[in-house]
N, C-alpha and C. Protein backbone atom coordinates (compact mmCIF):
# COMPACT_ATOMS: atom_id res chain seq x y z
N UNK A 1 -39.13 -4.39 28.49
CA UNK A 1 -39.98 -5.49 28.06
C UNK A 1 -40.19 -5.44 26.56
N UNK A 2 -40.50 -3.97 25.97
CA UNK A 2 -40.96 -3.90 24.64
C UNK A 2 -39.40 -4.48 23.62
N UNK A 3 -38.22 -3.81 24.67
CA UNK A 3 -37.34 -4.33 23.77
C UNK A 3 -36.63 -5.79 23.63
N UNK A 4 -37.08 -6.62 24.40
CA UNK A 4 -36.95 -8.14 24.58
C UNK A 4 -37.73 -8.82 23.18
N UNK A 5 -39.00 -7.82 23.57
CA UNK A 5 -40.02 -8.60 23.00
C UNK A 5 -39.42 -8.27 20.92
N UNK A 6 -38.70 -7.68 21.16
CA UNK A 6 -38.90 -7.10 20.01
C UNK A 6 -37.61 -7.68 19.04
N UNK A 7 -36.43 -8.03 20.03
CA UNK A 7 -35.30 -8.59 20.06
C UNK A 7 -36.07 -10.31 19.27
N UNK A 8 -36.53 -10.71 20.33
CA UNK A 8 -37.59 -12.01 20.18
C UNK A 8 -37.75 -11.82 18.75
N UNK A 9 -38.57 -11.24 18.28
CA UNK A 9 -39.22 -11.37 16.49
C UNK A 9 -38.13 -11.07 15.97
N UNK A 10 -37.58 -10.29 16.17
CA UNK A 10 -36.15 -10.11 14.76
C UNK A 10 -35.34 -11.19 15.03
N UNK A 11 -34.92 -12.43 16.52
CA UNK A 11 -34.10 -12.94 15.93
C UNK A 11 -35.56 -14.39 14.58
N UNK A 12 -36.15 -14.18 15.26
CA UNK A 12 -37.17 -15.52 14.53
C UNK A 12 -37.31 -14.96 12.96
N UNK A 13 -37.08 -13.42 12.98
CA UNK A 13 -37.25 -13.40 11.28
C UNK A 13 -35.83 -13.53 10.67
N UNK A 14 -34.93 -13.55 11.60
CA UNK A 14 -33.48 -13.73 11.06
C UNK A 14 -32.98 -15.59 10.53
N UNK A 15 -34.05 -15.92 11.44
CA UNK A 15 -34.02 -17.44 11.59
C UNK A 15 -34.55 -17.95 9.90
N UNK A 16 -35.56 -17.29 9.55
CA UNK A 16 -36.36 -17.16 8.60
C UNK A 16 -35.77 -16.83 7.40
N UNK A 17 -34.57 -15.69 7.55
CA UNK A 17 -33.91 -15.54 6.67
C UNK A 17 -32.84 -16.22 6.27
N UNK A 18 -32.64 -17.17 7.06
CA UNK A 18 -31.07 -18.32 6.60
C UNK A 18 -31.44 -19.24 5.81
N UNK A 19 -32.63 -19.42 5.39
CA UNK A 19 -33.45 -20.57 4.30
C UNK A 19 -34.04 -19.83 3.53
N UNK A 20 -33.98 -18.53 3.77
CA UNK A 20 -34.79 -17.56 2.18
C UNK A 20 -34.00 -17.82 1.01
N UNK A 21 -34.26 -17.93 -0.12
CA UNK A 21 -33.77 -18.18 -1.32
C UNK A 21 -33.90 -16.80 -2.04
N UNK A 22 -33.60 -16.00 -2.58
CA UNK A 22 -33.70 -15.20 -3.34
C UNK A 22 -33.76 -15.33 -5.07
N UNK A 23 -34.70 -14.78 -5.79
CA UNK A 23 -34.50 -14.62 -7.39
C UNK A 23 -34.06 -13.39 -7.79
N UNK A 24 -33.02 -13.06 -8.11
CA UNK A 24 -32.54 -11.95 -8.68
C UNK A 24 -32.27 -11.49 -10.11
N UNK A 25 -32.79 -10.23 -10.85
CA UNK A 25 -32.47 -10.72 -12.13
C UNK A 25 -31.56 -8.97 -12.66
N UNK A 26 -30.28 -9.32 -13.51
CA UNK A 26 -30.07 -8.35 -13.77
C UNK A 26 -29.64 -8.18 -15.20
N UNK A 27 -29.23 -7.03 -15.95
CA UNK A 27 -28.82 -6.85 -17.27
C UNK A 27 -27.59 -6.78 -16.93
N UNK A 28 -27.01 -7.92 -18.34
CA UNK A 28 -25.72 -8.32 -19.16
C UNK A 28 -24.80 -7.08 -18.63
N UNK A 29 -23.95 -6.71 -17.93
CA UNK A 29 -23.01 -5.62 -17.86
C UNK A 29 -23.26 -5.22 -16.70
N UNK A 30 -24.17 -5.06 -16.56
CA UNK A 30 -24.50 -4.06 -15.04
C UNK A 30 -24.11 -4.80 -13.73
N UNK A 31 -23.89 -3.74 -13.05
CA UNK A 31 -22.88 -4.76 -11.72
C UNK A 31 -24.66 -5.09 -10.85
N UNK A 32 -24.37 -5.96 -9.55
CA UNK A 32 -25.84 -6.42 -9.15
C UNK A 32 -25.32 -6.72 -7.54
N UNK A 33 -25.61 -6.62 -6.44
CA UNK A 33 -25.34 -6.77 -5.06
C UNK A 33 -26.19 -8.05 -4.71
N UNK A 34 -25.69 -9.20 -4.32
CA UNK A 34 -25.73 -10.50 -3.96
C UNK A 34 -26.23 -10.05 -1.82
N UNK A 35 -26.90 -10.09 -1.59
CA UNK A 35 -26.98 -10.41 -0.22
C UNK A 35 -26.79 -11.44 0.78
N UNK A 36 -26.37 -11.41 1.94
CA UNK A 36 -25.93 -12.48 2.72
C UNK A 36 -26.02 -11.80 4.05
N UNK A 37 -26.73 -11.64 4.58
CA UNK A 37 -26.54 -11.17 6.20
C UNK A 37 -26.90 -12.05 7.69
N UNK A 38 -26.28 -12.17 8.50
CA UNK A 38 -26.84 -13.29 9.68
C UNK A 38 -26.46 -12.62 11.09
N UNK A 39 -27.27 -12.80 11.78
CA UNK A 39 -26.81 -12.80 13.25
C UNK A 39 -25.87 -12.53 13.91
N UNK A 40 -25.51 -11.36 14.24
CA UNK A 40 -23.96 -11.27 14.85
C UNK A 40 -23.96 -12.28 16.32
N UNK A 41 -25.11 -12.79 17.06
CA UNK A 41 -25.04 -13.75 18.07
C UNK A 41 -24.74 -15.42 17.62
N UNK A 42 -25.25 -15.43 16.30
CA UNK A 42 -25.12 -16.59 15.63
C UNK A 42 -23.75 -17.12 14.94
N UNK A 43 -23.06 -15.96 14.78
CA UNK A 43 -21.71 -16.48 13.92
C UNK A 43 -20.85 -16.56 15.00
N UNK A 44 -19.40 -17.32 14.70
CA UNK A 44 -18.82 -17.35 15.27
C UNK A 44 -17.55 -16.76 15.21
N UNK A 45 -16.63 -16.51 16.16
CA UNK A 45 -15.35 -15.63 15.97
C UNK A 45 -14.08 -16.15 15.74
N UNK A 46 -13.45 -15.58 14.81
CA UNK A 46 -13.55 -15.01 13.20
C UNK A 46 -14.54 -16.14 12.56
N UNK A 47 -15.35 -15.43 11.98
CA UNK A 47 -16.58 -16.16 10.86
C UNK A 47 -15.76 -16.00 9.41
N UNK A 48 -15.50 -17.14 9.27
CA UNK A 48 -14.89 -17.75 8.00
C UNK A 48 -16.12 -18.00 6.68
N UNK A 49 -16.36 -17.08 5.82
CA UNK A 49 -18.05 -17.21 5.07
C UNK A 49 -16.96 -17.32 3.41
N UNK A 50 -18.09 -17.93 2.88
CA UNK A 50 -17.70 -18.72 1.78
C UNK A 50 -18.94 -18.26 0.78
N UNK A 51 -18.26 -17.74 -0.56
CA UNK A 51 -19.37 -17.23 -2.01
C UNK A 51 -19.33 -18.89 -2.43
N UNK A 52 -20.29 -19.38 -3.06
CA UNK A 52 -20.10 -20.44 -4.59
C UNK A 52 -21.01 -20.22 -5.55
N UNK A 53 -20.34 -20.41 -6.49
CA UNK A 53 -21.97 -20.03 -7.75
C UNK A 53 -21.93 -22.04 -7.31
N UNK A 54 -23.09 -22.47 -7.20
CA UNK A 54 -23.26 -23.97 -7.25
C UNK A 54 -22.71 -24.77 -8.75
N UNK A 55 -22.16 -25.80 -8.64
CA UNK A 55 -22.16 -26.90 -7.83
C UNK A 55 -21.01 -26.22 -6.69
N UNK A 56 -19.70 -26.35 -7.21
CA UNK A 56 -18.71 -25.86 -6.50
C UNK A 56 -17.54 -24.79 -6.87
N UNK A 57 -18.29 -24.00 -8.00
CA UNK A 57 -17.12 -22.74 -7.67
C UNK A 57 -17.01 -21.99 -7.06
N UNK A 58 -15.88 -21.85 -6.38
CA UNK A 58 -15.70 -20.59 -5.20
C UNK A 58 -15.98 -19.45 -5.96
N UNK A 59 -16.14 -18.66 -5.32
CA UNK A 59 -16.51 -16.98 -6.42
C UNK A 59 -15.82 -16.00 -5.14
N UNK A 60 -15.81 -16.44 -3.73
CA UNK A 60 -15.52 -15.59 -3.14
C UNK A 60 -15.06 -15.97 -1.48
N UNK A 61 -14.43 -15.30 -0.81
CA UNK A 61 -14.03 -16.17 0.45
C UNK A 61 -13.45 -15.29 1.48
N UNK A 62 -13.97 -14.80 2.78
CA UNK A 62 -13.33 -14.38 3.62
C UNK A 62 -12.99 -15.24 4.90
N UNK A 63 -11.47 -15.73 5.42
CA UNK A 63 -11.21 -16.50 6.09
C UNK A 63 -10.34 -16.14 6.99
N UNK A 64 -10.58 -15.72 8.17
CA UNK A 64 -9.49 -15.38 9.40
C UNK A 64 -9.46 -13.68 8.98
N UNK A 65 -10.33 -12.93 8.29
CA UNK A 65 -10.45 -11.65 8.16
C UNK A 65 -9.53 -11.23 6.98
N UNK A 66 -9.16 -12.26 6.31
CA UNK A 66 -8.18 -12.48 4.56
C UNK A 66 -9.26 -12.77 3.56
N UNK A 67 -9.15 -11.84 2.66
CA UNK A 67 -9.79 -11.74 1.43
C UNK A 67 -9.37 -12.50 0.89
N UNK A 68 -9.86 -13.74 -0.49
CA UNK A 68 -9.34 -14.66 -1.21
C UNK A 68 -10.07 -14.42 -2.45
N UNK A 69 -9.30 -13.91 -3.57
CA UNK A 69 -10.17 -13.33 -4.88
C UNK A 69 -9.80 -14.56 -5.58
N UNK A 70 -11.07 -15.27 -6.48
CA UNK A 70 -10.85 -16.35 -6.81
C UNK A 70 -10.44 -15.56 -8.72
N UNK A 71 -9.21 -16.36 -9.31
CA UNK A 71 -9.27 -15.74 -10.76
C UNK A 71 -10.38 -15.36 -11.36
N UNK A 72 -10.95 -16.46 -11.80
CA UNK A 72 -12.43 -16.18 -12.72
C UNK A 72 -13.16 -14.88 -12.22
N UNK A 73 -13.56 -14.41 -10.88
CA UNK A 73 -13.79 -13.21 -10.13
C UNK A 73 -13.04 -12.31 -10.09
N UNK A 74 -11.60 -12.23 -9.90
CA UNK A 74 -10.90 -11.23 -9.38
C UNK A 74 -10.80 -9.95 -9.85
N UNK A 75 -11.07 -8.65 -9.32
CA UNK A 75 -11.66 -7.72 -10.24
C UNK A 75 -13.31 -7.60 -10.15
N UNK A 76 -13.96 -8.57 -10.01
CA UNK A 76 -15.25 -8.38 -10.14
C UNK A 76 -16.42 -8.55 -9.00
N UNK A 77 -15.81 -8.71 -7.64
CA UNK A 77 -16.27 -9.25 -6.77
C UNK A 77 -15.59 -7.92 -5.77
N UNK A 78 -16.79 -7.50 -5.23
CA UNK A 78 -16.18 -6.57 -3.50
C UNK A 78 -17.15 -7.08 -2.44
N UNK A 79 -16.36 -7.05 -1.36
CA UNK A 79 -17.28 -7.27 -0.58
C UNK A 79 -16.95 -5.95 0.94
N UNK A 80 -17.84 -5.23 1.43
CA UNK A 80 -17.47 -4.27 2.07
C UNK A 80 -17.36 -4.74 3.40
N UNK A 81 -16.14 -4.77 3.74
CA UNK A 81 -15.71 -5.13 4.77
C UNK A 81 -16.50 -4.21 6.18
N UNK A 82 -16.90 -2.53 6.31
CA UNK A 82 -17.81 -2.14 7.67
C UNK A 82 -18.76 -2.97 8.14
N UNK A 83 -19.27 -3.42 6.78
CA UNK A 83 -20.45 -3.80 7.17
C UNK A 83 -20.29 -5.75 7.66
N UNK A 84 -19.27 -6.47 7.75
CA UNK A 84 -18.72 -7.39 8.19
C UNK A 84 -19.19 -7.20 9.60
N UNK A 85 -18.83 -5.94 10.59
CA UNK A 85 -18.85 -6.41 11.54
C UNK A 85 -20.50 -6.27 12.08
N UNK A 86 -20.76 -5.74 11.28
CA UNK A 86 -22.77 -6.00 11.47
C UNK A 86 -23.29 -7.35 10.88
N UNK A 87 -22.62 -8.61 10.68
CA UNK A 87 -22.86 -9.67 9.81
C UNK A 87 -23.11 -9.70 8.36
N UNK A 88 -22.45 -8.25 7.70
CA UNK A 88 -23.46 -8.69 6.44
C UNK A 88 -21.78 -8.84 5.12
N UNK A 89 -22.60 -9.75 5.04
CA UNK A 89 -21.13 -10.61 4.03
C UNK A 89 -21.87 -10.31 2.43
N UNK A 90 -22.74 -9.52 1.87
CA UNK A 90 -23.37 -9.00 0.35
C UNK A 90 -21.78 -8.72 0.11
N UNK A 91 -21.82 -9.50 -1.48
CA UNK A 91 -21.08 -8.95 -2.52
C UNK A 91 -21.68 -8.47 -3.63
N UNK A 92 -21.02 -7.08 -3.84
CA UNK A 92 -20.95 -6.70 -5.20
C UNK A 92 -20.26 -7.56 -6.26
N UNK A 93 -21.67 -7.98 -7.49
CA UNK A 93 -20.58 -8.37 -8.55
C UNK A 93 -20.44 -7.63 -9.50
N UNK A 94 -19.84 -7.02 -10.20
CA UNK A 94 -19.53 -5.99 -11.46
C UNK A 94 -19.65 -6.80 -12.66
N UNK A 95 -19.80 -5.95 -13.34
CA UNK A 95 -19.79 -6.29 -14.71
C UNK A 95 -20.14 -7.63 -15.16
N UNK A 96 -21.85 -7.95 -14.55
CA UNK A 96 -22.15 -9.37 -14.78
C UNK A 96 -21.93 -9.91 -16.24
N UNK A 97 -21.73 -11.28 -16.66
CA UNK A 97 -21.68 -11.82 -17.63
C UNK A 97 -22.94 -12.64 -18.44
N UNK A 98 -23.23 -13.41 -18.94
CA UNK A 98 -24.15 -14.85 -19.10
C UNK A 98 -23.55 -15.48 -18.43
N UNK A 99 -22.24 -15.95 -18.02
CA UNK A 99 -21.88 -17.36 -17.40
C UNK A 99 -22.02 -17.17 -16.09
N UNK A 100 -22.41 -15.74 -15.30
CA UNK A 100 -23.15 -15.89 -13.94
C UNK A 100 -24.15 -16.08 -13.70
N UNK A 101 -24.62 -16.61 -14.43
CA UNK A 101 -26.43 -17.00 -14.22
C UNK A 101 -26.51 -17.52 -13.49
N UNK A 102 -27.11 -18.39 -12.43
CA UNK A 102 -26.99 -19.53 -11.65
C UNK A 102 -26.68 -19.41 -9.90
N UNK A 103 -26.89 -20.50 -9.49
CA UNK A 103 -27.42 -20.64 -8.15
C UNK A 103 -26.35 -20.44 -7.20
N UNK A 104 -26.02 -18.91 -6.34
CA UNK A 104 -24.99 -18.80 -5.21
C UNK A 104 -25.27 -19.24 -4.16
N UNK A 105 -24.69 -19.93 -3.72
CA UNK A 105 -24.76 -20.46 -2.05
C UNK A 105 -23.71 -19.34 -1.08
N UNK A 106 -24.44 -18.42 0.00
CA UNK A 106 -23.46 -18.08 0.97
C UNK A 106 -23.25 -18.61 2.16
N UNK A 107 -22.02 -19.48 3.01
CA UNK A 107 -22.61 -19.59 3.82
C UNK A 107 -21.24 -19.49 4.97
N UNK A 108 -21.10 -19.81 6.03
CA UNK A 108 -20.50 -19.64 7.32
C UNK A 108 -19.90 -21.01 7.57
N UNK A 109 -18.63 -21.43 7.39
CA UNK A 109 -18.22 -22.56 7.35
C UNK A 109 -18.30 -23.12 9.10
N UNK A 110 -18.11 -24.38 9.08
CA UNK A 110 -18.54 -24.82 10.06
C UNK A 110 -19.55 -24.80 11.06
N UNK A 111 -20.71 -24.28 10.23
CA UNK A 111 -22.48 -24.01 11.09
C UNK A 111 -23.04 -24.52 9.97
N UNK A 112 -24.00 -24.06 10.51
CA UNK A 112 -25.72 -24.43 9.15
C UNK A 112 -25.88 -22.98 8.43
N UNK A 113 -25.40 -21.61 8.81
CA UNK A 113 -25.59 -20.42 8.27
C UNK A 113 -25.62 -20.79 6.74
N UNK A 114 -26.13 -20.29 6.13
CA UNK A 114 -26.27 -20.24 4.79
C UNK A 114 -27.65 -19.54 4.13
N UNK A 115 -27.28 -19.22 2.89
CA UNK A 115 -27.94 -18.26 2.56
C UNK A 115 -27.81 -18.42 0.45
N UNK A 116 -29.26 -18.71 -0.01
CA UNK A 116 -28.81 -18.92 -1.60
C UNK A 116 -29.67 -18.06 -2.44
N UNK A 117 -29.07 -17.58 -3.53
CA UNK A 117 -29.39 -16.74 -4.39
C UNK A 117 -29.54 -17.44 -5.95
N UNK A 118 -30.61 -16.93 -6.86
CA UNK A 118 -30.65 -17.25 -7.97
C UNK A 118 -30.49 -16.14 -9.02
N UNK A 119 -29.39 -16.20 -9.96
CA UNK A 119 -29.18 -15.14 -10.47
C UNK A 119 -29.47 -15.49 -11.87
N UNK A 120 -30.36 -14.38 -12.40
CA UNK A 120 -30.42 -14.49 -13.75
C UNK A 120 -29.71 -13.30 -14.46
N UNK A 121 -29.15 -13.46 -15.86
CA UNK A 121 -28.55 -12.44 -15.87
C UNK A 121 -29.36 -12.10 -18.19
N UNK A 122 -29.91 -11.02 -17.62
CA UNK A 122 -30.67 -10.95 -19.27
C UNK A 122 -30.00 -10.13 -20.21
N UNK A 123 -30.65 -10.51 -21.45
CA UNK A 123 -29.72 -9.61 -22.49
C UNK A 123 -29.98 -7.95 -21.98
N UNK A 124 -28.76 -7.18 -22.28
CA UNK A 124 -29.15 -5.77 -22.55
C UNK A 124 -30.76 -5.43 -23.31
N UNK A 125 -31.12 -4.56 -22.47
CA UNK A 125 -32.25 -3.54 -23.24
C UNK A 125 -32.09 -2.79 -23.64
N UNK A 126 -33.13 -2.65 -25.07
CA UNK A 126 -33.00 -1.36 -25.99
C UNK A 126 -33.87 -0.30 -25.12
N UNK A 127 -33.30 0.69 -25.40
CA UNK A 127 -34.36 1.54 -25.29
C UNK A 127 -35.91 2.20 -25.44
N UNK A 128 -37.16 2.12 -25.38
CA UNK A 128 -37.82 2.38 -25.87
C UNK A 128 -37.59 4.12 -26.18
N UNK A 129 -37.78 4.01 -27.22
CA UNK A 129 -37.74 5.79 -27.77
C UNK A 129 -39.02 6.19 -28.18
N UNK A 130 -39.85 6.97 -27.24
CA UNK A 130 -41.41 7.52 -27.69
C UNK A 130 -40.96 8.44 -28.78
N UNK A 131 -42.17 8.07 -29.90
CA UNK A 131 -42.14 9.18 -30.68
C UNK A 131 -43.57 9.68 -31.35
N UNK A 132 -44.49 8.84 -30.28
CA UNK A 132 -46.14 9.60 -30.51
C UNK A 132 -46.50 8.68 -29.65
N UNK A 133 -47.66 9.76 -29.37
CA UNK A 133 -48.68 9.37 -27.99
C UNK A 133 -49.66 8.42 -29.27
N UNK A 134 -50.41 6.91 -28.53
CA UNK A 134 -51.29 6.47 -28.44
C UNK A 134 -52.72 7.14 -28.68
N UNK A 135 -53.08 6.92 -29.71
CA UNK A 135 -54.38 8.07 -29.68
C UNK A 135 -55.81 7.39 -28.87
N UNK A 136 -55.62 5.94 -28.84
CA UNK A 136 -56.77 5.90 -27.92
C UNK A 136 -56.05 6.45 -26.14
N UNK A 137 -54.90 6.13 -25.43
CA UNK A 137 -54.98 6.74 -24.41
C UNK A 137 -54.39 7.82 -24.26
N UNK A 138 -53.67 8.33 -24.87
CA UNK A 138 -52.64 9.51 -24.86
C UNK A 138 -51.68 9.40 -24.05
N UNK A 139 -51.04 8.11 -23.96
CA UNK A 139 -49.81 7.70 -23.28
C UNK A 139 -48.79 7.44 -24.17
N UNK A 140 -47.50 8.17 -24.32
CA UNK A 140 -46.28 7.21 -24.74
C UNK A 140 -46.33 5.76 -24.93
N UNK A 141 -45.81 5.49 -26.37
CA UNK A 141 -45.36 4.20 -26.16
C UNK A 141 -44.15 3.61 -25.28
N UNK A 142 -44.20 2.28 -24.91
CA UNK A 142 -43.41 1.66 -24.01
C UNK A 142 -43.85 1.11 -22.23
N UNK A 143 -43.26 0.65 -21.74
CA UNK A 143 -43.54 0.30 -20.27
C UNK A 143 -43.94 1.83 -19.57
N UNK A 144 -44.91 1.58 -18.92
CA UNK A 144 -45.15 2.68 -18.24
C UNK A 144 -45.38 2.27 -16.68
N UNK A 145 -45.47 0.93 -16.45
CA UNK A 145 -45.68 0.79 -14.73
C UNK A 145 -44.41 0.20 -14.44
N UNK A 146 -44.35 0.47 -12.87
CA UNK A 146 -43.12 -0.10 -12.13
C UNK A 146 -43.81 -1.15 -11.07
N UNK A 147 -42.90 -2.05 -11.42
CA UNK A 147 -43.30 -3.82 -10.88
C UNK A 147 -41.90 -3.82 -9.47
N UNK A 148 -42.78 -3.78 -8.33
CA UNK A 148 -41.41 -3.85 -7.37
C UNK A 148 -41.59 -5.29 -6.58
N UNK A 149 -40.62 -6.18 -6.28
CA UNK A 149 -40.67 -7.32 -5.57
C UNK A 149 -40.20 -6.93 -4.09
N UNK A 150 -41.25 -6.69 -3.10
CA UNK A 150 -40.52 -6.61 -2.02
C UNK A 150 -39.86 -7.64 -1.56
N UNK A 151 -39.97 -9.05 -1.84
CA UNK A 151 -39.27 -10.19 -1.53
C UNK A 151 -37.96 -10.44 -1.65
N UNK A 152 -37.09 -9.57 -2.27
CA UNK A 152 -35.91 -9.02 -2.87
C UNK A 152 -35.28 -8.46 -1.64
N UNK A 153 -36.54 -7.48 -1.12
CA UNK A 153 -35.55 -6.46 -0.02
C UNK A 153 -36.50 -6.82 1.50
N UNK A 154 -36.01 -8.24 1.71
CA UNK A 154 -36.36 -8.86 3.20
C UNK A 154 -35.06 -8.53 3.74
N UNK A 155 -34.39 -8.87 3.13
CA UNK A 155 -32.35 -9.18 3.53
C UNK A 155 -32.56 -7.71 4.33
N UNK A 156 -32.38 -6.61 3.19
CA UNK A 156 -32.01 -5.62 3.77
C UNK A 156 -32.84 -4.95 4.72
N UNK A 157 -34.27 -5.14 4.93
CA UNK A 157 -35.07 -4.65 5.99
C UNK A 157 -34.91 -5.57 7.32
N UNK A 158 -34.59 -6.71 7.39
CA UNK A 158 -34.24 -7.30 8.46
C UNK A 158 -32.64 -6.56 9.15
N UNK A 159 -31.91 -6.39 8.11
CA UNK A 159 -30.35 -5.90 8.47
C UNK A 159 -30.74 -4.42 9.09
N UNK A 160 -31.99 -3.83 8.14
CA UNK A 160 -31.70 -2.28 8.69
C UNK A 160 -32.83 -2.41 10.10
N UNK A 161 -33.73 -3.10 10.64
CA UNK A 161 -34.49 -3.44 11.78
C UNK A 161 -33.15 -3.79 12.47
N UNK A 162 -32.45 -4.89 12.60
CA UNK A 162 -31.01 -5.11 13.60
C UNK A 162 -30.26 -3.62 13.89
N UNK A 163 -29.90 -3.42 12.82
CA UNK A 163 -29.17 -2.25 13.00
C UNK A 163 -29.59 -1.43 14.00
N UNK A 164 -30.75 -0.87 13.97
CA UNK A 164 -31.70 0.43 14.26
C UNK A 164 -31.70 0.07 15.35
N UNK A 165 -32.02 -1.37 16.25
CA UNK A 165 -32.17 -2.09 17.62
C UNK A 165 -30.87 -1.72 18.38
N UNK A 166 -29.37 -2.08 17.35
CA UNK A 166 -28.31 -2.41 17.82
C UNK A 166 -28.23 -1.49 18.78
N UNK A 167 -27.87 -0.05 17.36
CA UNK A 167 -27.92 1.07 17.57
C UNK A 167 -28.68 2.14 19.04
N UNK A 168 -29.66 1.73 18.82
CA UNK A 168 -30.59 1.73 20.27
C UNK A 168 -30.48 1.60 21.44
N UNK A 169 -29.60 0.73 21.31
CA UNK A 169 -29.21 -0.10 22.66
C UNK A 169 -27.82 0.17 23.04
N UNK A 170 -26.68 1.16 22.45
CA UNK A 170 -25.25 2.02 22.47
C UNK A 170 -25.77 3.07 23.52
């Protein structure tokens, strides 16, 4: 019963997750993991899923279980195929640019699956280099708190809740 019931909420937060939008932001160079994960009851066989940075460039494409590296990408785009057969279609992009800034659509051709990302991509940061404490607090100069968005990591706590169920149930 507990595991019906439980089946029940993860698929409704999975449901939840095919209209989540994501904001992602990363530094100029640094590679950044794009998420996309859905329903292994929901897709269909072979699931043909499709990258676009919006309006319409392809960035990425798996079709009949064939990789399709688009030029402008090629080289810069992986996508890990294990985790395919758990639904999760996340690409790595490497060595982001400025001209990836902008709005990815993932989605599952021939359904409603889909899944969109907003990528910002910022200049490199300097370093802050302390070189004296603050005399009113006696803290280093520079950032000293960490700002975390859990809204970022729904994707992957929903994928690792499926998993853990799947798993469970072997």
């Amino acid at each position: 019963m507990q595991s019906s019931f439980l089946s029940v909420q993860l698929l409704l937060v999975l449901q939840f997750v095919y209209v989540l939008s994501e904001n992602i932001d990363v530094e100029a160079g640094k590679d950044v993991l794009l998420p996309c994960t859905f329903s292994l009851s929901d897709l269909p066989k072979p699931a043909d899923v499709i990258w676009r940075k919006m309006p319409e460039t392809e960035v990425y494409s798996l079709k009949n279980g064939i990789e399709t590296k688009i030029p402008q990408y090629d080289g810069r785009t992986k996508l890990y195929m294990d985790g395919v057969k758990f639904g999760n279609f996340s690409i790595l992009l490497l060595k982001t640019q400025e001209a990836d800034k902008g709005e990815y659509k993932c989605y599952v051709a021939r359904t409603s699956l889909s899944h969109y990302i907003t990528l910002t991509v910022k200049d490199p940061e300097t370093p802050v280099v302390p070189n004296k404490k603050d005399k009113a607090s006696g803290e280093e100069p520079g950032n000293n708190s960490v700002t975390m968005n859990p809204g970022k990591y729904l994707t992957f706590l929903v994928f690792a809740l499926f998993l853990i169920q799947y798993l469970g149930q072997l």
